[in-house]
N, C-alpha and C. Protein backbone atom coordinates (compact mmCIF):
# COMPACT_ATOMS: atom_id res chain seq x y z
N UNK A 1 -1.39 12.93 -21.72
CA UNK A 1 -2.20 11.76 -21.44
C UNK A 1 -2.87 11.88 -20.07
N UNK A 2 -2.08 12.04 -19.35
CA UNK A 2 -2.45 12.21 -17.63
C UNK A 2 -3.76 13.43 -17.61
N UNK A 3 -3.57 14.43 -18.31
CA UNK A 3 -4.67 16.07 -18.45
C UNK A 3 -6.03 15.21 -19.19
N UNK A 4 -5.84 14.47 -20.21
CA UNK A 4 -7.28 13.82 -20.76
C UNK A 4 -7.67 12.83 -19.56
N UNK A 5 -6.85 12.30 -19.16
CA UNK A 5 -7.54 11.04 -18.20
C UNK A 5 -7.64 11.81 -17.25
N UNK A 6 -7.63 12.64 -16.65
CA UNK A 6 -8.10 13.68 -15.44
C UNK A 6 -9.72 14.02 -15.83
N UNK A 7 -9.45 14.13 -16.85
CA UNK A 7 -10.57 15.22 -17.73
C UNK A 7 -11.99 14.62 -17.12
N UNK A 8 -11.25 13.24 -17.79
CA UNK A 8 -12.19 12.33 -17.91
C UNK A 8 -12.97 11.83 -16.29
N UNK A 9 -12.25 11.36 -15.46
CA UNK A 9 -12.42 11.30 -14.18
C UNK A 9 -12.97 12.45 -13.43
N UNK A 10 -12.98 13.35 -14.16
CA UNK A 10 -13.27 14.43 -13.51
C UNK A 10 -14.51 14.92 -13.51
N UNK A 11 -15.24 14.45 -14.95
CA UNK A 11 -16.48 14.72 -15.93
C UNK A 11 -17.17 13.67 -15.19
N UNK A 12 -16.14 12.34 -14.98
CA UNK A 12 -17.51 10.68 -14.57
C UNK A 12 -17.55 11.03 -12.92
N UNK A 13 -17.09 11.66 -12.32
CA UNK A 13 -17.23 12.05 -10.96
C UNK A 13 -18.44 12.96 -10.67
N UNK A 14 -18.17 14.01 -11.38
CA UNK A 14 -19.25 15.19 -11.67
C UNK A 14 -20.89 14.01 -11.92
N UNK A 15 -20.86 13.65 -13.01
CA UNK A 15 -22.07 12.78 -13.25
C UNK A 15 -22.41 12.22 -12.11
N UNK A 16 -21.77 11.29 -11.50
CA UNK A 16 -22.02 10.08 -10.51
C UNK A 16 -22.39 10.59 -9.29
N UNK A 17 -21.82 12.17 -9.24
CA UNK A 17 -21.83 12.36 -7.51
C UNK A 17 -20.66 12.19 -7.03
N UNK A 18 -19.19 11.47 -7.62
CA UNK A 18 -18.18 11.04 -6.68
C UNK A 18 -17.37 11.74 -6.23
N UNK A 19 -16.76 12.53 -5.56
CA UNK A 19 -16.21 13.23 -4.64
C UNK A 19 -14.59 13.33 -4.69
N UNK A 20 -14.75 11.41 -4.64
CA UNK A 20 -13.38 10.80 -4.29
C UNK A 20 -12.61 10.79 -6.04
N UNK A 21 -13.70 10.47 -6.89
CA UNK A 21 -13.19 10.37 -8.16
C UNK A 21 -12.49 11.52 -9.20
N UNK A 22 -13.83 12.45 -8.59
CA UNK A 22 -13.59 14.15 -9.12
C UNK A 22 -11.88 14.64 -8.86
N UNK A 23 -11.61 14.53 -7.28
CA UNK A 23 -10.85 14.41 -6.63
C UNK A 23 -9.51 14.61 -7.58
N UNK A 24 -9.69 12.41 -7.73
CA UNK A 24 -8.95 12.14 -8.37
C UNK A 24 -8.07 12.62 -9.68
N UNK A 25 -9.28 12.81 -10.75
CA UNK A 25 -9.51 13.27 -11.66
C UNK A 25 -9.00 14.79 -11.53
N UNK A 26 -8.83 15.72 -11.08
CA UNK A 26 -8.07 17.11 -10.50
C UNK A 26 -6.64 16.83 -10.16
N UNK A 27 -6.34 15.69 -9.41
CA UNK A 27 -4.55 15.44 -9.41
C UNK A 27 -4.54 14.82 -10.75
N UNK A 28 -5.15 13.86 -11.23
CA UNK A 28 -4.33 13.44 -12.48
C UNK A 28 -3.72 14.34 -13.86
N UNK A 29 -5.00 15.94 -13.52
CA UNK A 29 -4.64 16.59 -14.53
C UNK A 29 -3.75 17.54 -14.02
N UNK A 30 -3.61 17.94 -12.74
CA UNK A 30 -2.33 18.88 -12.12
C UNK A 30 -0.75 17.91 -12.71
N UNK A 31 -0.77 16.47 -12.54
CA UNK A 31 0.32 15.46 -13.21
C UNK A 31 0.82 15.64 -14.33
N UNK A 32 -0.70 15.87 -15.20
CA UNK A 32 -0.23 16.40 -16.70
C UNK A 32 0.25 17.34 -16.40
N UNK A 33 -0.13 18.59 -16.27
CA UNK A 33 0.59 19.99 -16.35
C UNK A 33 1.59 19.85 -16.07
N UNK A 34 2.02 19.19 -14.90
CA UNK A 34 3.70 19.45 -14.41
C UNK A 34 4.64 19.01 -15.23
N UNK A 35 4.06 17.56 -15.49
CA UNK A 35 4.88 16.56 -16.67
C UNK A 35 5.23 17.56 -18.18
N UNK A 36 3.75 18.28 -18.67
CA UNK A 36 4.39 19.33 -19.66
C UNK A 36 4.77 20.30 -19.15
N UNK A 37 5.13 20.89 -18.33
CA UNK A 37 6.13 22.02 -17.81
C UNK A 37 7.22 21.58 -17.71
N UNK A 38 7.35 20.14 -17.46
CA UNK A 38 8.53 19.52 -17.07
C UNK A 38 9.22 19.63 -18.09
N UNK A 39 8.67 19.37 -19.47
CA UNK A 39 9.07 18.63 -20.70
C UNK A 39 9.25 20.18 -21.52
N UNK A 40 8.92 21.43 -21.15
CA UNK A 40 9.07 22.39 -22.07
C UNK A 40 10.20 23.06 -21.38
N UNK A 41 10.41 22.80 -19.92
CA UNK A 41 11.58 23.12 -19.36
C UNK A 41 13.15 22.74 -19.88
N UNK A 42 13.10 21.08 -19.82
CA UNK A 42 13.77 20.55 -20.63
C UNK A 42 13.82 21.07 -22.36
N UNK A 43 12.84 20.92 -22.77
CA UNK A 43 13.44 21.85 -24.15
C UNK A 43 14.01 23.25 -24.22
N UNK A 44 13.45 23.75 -22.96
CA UNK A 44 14.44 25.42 -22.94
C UNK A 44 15.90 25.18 -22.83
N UNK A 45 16.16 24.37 -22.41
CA UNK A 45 17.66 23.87 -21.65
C UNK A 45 18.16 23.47 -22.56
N UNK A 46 17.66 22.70 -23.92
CA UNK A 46 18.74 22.64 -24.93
C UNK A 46 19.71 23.26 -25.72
């Protein structure tokens, strides 16, 4: 969820010019990744 809503922020930043949004939009999708690394980690461990 977090990697699409990055995506997304990331694409309406690009358009607009925003800097701060793009930004944004780049941590929200580094969040995803970790969250699924997190979550495939945890399944190795079972």
């Amino acid at each position: 969820m977090d990697k699409a809503k990055g995506r997304m922020k990331e694409a309406a930043g690009s358009l607009t010019g925003d800097k701060d949004t793009k930004a944004k939009g780049r941590s929200d999708q580094r969040r995803g990744n970790m969250k699924e690394k997190k979550g495939n980690l945890k399944d190795l461990l079972k």
